[in-house]
Protein backbone atom coordinates (compact mmCIF):
# COMPACT_ATOMS: atom_id res chain seq x y z
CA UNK A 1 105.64 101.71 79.88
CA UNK A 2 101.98 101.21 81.24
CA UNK A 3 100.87 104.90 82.46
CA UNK A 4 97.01 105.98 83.45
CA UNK A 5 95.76 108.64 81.71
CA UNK A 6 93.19 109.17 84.73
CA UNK A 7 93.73 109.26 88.57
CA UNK A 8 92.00 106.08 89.75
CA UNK A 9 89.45 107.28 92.70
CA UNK A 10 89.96 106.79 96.45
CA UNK A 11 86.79 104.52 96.03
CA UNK A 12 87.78 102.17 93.28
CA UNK A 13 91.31 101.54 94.51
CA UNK A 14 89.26 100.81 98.49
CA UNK A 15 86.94 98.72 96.34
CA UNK A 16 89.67 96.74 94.80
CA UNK A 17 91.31 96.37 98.30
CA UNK A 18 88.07 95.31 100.10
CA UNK A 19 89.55 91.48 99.40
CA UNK A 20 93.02 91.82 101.88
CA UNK A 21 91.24 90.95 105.03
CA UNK A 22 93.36 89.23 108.33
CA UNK A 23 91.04 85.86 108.74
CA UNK A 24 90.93 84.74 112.35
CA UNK A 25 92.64 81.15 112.81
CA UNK A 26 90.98 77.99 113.08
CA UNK A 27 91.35 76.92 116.49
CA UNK A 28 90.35 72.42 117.26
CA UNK A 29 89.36 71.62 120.78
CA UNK A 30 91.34 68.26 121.73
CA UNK A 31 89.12 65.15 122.28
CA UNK A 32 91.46 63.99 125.30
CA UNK A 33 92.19 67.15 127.10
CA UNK A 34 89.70 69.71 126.15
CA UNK A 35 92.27 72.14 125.22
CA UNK A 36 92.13 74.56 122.21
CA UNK A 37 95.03 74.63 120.03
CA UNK A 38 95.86 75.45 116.41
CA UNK A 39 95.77 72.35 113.66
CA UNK A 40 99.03 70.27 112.99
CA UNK A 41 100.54 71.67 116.13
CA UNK A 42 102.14 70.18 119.45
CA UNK A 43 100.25 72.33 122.43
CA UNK A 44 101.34 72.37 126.03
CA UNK A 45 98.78 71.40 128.89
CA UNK A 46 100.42 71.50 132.25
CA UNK A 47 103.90 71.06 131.50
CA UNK A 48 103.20 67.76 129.04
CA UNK A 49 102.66 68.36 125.49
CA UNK A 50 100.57 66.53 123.00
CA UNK A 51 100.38 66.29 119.63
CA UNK A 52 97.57 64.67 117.81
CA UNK A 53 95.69 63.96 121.22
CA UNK A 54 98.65 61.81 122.17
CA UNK A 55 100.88 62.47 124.85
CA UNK A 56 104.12 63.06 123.25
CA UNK A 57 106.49 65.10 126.23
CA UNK A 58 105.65 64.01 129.45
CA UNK A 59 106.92 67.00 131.72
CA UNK A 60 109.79 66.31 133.84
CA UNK A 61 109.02 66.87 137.92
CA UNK A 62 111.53 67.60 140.45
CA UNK A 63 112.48 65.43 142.73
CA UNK A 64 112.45 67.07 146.54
């Protein structure tokens, strides 16, 4: 079995990790309601949610 015959240094093994970083995600801004929302994703916008810039739930409203 593979075994090191020398400690590997706090630096190289930081060094090597240096590549595992948390990217922030890609946010669109929809051309028919102006809201930000993640890629390939239904969002919300005042109860009625869209998908694709299309209305695709309108929100139900209570009847008084």
């Amino acid at each position: 079995m593979a075994h090191p015959k020398r400690k590997q240094s706090k630096t190289r093994r930081d060094k090597r990790r240096t590549h595992y970083k948390i990217e922030a995600p890609n946010v669109n801004t929809c051309k028919t309601t102006g809201e930000a929302h993640l890629p390939h994703r239904a969002y919300e916008v005042d109860g009625d949610v869209y998908y694709n810039g299309k209305l695709f739930i309108k929100a139900e409203t209570e009847a008084e």
